[in-house]
N, C-alpha and C. Protein backbone atom coordinates (compact mmCIF):
# COMPACT_ATOMS: atom_id res chain seq x y z
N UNK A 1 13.67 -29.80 56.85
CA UNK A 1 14.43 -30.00 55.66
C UNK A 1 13.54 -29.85 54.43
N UNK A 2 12.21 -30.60 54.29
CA UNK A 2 11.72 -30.39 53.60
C UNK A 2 10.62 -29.38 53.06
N UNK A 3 10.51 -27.92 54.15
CA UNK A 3 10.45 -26.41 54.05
C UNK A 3 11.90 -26.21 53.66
N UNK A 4 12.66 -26.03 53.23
CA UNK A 4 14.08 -25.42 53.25
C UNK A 4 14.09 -25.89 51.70
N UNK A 5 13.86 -27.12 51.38
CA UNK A 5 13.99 -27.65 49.79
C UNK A 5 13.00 -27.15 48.75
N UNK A 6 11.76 -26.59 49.66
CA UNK A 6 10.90 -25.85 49.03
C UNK A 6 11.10 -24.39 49.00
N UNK A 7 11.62 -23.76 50.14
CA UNK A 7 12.27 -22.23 49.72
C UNK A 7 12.97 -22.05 48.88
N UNK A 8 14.08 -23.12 48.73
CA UNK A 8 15.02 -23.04 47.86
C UNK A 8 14.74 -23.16 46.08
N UNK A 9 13.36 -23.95 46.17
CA UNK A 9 12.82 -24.14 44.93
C UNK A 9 12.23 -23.09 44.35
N UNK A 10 11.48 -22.29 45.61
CA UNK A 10 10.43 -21.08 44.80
C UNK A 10 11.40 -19.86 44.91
N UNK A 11 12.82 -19.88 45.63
CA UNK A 11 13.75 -18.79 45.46
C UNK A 11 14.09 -18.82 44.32
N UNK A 12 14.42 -20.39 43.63
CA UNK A 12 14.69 -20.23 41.84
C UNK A 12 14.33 -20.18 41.09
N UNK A 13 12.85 -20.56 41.40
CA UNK A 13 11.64 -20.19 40.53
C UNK A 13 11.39 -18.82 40.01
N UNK A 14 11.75 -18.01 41.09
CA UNK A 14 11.57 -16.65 41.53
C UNK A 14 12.78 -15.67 40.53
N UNK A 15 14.27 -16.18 41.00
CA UNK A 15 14.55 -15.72 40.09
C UNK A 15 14.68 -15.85 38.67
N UNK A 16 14.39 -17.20 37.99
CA UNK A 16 14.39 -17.73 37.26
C UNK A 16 13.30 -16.72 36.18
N UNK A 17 12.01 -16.86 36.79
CA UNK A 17 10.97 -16.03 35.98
C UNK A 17 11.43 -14.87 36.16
N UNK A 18 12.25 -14.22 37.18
CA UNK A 18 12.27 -12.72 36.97
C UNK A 18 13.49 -12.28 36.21
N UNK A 19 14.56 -13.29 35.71
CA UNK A 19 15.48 -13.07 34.98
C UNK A 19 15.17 -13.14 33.52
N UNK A 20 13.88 -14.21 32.73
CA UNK A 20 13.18 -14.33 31.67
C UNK A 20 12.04 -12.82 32.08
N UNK A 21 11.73 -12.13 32.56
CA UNK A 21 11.04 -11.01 32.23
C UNK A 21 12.22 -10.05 31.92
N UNK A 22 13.01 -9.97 32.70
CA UNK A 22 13.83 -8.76 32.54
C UNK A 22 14.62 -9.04 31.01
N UNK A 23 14.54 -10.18 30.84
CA UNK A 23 14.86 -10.16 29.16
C UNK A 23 14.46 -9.74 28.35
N UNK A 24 12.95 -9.99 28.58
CA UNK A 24 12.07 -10.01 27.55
C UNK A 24 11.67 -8.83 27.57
N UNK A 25 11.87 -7.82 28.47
CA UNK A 25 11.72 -6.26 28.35
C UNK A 25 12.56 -5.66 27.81
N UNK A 26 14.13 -5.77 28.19
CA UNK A 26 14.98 -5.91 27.61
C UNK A 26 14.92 -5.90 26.15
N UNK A 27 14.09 -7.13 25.41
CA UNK A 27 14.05 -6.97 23.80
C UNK A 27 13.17 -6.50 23.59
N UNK A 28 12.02 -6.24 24.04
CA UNK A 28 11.14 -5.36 23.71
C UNK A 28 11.38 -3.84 23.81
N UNK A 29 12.23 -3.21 24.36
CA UNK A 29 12.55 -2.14 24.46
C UNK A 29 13.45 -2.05 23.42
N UNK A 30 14.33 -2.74 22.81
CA UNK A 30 15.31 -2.95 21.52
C UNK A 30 14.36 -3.08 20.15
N UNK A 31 13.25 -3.69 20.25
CA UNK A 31 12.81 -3.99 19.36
C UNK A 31 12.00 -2.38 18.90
N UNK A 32 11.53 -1.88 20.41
CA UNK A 32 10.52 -0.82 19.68
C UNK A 32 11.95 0.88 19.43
N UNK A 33 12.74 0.42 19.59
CA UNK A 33 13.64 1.74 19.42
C UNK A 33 14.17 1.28 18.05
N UNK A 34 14.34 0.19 17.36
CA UNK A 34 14.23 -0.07 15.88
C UNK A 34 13.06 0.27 15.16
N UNK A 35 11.90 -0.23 15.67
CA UNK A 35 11.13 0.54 14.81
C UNK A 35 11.09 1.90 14.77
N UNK A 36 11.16 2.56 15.88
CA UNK A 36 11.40 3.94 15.64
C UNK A 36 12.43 4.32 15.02
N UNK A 37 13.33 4.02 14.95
CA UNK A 37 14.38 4.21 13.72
C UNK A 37 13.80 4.04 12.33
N UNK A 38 13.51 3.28 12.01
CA UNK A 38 13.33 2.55 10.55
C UNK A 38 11.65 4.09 10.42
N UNK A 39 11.21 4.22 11.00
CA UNK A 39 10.13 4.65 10.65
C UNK A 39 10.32 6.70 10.87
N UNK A 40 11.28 7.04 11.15
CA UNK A 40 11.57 8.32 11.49
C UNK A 40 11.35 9.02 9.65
N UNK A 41 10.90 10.09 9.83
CA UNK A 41 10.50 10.54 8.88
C UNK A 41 11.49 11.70 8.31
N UNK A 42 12.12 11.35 7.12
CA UNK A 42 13.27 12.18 6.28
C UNK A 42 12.37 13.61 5.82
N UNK A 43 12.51 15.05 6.14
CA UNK A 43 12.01 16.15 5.66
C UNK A 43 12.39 16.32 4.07
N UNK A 44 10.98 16.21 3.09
CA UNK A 44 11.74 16.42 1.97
C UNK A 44 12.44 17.77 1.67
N UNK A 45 13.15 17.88 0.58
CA UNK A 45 13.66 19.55 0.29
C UNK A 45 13.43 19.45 -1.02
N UNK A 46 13.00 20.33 -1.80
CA UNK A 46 13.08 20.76 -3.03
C UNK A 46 14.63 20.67 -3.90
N UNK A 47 14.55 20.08 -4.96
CA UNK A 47 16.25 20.90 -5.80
C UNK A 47 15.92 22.38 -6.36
N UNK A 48 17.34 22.76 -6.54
CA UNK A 48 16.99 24.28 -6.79
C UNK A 48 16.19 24.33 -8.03
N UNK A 49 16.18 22.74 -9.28
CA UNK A 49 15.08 23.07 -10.22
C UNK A 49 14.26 22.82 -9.74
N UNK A 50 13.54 22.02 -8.69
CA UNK A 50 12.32 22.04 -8.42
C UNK A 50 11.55 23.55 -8.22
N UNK A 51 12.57 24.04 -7.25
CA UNK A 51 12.21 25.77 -6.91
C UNK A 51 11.92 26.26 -7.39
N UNK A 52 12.86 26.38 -9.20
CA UNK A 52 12.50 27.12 -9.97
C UNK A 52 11.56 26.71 -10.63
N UNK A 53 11.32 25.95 -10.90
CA UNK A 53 10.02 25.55 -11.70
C UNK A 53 8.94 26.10 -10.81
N UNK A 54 8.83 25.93 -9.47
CA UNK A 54 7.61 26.64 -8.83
C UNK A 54 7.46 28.49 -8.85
N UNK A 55 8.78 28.64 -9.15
CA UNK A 55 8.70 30.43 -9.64
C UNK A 55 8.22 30.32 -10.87
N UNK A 56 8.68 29.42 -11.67
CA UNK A 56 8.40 29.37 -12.83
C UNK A 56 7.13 29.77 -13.32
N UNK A 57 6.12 28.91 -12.64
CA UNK A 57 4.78 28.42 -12.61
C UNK A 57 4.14 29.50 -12.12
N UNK A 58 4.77 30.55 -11.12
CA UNK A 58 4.17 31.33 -10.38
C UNK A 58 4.04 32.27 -10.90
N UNK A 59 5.12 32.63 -11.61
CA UNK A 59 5.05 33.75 -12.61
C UNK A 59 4.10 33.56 -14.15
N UNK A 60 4.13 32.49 -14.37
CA UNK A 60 3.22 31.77 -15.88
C UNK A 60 1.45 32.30 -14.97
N UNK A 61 1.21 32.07 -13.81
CA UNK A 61 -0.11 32.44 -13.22
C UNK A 61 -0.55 33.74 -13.24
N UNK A 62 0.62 34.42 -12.98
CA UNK A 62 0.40 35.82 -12.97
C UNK A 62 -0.01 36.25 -14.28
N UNK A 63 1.10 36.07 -15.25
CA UNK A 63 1.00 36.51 -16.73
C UNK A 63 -0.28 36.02 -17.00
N UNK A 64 -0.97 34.94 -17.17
CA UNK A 64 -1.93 34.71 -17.43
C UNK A 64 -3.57 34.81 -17.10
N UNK A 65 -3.05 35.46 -15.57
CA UNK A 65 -4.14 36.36 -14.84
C UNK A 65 -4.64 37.90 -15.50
N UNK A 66 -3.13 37.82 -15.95
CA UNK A 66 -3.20 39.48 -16.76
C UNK A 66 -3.86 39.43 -17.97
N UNK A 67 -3.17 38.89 -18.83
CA UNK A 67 -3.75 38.33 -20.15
C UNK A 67 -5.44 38.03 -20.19
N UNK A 68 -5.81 37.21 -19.20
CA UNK A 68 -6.72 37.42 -18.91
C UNK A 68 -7.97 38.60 -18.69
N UNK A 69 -7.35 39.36 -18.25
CA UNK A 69 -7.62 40.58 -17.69
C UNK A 69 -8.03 41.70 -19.12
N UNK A 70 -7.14 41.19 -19.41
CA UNK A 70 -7.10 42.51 -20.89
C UNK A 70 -5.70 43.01 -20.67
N UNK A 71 -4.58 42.80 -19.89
CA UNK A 71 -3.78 43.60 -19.86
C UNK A 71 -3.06 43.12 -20.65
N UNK A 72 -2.07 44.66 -20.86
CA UNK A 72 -0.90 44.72 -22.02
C UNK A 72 0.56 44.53 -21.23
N UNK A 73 0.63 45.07 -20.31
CA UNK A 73 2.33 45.06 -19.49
C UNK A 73 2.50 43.75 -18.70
N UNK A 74 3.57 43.15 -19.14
CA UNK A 74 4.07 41.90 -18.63
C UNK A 74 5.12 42.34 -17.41
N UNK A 75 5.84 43.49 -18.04
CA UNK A 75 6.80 43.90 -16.84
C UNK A 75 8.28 42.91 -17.99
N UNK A 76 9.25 42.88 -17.26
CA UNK A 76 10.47 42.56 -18.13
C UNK A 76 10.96 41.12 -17.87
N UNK A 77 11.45 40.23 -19.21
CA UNK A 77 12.10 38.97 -18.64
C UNK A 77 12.22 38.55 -17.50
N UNK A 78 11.95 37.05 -17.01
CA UNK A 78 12.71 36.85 -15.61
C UNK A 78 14.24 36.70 -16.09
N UNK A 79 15.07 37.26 -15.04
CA UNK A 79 16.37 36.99 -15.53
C UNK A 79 16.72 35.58 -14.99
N UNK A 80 15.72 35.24 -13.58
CA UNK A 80 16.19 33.92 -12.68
C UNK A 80 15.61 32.86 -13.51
N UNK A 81 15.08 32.98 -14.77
CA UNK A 81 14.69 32.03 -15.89
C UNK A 81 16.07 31.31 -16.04
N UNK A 82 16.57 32.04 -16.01
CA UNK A 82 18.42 31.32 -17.38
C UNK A 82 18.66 30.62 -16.26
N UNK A 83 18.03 30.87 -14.99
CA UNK A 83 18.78 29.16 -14.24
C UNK A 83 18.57 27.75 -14.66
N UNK A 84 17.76 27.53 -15.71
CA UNK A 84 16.94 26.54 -15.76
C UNK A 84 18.32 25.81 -16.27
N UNK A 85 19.49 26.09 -17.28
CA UNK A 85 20.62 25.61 -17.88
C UNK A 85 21.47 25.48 -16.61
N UNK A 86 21.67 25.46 -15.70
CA UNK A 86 22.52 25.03 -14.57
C UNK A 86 21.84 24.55 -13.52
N UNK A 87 20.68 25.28 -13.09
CA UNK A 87 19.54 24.37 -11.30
C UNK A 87 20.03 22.94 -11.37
N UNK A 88 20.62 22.43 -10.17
CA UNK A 88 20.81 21.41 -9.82
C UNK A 88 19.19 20.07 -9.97
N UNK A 89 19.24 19.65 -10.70
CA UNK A 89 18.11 18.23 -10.56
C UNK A 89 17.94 17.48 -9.74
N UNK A 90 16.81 17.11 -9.69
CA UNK A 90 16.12 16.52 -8.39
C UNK A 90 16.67 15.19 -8.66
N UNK A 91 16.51 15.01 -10.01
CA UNK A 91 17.88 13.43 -11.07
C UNK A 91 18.34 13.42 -11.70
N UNK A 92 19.89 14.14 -11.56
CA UNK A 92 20.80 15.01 -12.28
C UNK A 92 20.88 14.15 -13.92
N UNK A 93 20.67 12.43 -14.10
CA UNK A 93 20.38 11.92 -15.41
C UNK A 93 19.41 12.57 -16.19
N UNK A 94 18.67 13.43 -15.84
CA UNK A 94 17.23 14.14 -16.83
C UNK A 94 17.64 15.30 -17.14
N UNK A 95 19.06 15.65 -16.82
CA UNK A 95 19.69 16.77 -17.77
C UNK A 95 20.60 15.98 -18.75
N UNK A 96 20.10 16.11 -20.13
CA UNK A 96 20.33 15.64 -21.00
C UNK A 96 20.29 16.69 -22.25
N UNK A 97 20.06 16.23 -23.80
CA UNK A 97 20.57 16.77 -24.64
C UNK A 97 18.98 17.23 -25.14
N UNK A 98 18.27 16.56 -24.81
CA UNK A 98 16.42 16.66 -24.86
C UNK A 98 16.24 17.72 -24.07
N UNK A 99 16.59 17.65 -22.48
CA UNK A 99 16.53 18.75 -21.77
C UNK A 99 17.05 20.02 -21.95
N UNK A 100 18.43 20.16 -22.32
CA UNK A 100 18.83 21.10 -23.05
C UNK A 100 18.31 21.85 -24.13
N UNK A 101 18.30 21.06 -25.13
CA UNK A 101 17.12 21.86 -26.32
C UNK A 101 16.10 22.17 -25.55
N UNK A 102 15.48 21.76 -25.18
CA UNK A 102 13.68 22.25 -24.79
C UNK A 102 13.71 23.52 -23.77
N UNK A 103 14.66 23.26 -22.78
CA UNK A 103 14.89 24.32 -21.67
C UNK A 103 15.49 25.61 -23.07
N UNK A 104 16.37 26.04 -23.76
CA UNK A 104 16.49 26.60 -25.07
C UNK A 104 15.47 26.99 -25.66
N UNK A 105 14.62 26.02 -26.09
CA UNK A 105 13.01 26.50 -26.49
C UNK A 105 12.25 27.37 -25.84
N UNK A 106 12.44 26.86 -24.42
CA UNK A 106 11.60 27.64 -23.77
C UNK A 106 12.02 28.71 -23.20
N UNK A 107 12.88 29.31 -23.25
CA UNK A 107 14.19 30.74 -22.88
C UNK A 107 13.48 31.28 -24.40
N UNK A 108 13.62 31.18 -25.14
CA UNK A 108 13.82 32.02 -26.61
C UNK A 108 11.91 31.94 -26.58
N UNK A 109 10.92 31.60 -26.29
CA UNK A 109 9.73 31.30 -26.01
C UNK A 109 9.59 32.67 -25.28
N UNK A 110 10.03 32.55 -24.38
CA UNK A 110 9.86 33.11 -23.28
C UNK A 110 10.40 35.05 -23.06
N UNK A 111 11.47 34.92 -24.10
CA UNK A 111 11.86 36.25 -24.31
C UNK A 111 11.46 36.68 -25.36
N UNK A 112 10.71 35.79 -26.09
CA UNK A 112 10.22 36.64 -27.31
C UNK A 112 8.61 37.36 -27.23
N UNK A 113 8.07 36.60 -25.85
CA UNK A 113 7.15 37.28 -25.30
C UNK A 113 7.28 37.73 -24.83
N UNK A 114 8.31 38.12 -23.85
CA UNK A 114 8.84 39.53 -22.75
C UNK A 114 8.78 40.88 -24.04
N UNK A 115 9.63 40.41 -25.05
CA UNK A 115 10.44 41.65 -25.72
C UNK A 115 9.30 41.85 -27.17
N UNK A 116 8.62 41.67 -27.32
CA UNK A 116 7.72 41.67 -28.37
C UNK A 116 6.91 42.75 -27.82
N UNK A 117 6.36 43.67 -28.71
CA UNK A 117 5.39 44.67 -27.91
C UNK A 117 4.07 44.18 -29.38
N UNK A 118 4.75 43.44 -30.34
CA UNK A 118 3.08 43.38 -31.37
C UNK A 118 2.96 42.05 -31.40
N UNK A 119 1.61 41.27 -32.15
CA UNK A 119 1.59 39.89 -31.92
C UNK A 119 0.37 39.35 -30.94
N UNK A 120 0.29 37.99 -31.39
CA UNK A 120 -0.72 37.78 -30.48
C UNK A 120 -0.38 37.24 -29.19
N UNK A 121 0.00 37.89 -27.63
CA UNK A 121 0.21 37.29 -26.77
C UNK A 121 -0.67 36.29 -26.28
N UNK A 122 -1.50 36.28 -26.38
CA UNK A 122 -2.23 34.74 -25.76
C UNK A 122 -1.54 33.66 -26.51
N UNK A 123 -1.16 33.91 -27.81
CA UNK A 123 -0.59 32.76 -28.32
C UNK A 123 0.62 32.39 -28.21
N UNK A 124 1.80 33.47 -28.00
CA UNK A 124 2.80 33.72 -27.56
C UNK A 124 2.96 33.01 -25.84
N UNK A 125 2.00 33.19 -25.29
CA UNK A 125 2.03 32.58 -23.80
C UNK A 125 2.00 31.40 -24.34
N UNK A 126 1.04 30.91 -24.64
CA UNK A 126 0.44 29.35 -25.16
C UNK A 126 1.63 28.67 -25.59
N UNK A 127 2.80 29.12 -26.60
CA UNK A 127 3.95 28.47 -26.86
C UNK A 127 4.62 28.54 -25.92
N UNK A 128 5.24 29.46 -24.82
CA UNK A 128 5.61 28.76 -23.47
C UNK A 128 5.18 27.84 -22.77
N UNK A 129 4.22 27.55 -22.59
CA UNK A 129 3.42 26.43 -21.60
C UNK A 129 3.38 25.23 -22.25
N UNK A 130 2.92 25.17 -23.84
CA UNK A 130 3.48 23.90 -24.87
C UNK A 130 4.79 23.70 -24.51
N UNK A 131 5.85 24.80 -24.53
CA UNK A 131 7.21 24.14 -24.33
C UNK A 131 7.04 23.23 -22.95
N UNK A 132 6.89 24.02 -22.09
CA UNK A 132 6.75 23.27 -20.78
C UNK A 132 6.20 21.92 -20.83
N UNK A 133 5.17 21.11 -21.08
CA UNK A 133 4.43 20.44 -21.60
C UNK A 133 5.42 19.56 -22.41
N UNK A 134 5.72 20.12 -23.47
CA UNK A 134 6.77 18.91 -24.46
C UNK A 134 7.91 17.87 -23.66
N UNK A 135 8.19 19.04 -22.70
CA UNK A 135 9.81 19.01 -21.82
C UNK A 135 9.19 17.41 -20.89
N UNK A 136 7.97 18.23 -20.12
CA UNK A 136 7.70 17.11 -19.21
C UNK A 136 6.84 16.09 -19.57
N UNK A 137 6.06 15.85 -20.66
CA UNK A 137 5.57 14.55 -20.76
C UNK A 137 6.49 13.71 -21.44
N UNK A 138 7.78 14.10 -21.53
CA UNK A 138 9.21 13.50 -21.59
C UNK A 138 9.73 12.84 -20.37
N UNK A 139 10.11 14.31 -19.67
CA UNK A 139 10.85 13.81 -18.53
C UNK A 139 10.33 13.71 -16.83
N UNK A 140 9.31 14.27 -16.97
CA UNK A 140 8.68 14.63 -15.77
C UNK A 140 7.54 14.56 -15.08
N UNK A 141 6.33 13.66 -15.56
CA UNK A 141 5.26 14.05 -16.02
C UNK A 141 4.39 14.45 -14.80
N UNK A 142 4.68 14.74 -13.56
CA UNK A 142 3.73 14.79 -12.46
C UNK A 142 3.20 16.28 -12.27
N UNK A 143 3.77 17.25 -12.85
CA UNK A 143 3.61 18.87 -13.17
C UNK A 143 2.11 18.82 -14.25
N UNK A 144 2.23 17.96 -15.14
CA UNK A 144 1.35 18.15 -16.65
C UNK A 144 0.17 18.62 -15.96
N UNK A 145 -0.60 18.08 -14.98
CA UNK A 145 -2.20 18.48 -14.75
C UNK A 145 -1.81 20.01 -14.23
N UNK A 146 -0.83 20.74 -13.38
CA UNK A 146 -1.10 22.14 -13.01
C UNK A 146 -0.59 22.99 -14.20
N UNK A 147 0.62 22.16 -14.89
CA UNK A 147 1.00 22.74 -16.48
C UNK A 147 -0.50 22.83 -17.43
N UNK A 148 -0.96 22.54 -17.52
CA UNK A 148 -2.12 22.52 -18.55
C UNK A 148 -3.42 23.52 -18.07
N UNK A 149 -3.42 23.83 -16.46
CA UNK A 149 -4.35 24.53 -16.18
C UNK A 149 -3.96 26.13 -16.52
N UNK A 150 -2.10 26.28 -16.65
CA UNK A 150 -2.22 27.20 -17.10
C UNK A 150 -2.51 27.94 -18.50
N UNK A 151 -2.48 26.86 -19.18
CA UNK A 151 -3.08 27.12 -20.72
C UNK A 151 -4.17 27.98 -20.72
N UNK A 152 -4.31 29.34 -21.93
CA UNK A 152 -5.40 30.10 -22.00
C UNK A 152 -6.28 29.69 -22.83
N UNK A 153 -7.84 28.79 -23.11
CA UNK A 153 -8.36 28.33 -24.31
C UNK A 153 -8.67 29.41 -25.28
């Protein structure tokens, strides 16, 4: 009898601890599929003004490679410039009436150095990139250090 009261004890012992493990794996397996949730990583995307601003920029490098250079041919307006008045914002609140004028500034900036054949283009560039510059130590300011490298001294 008193083997039988002891089987019976370490049978519940037995399951007892093996029903507190299977729990506790149980939440540990819950716990680490939350953190993997919470920690999954969102792919950023650009807005289409972000985009354009990086054509933007890409094309301001070129011109100013040239200029550099000694050269005279810019080649013609961007026409994908005039998106700058509609490109969706990365924080559609920073299209405003500030933004508007300045993006304006910098279109009429910008075509008056396309379409100008006399004048001083280095300086003519230089007032595009000021526009740029005005716009974002307004609204934007994390561009200003690659904005400023394109400046010609």
């Amino acid at each position: 009898m008193l083997i039988l009261k002891r089987i019976s004890l370490l049978v519940c012992t037995a399951l007892i601890l093996f029903a507190c493990q299977n729990k506790q794996a149980i939440q540990e397996a819950v716990t680490e599929e939350k953190t993997t949730e919470n920690t999954s990583f969102k792919m950023y995307t650009m807005s289409p003004m972000a985009q354009l601003m990086e054509e933007m920029y890409a094309n301001a490098l070129v011109v100013k490679t040239k200029l550099e250079a000694g050269e005279a041919e810019f080649g013609e307006f961007p026409e994908s410039h005039l998106k700058i008045m509609e490109a969706k914002m990365t924080d559609p609140t920073d299209r405003d009436m500030f933004f508007e004028t300045q993006a304006k500034e910098f279109l009429a900036y910008e075509k008056a150095f396309y379409e100008s054949k006399k004048g001083n283009k280095i300086e003519e560039y230089n007032a595009i990139i000021n526009s740029c510059l005005t716009c974002h130590q307004k609204k934007c300011g994390g561009p200003i250090p690659r904005i400023k490298k394109l400046k010609i001294q």
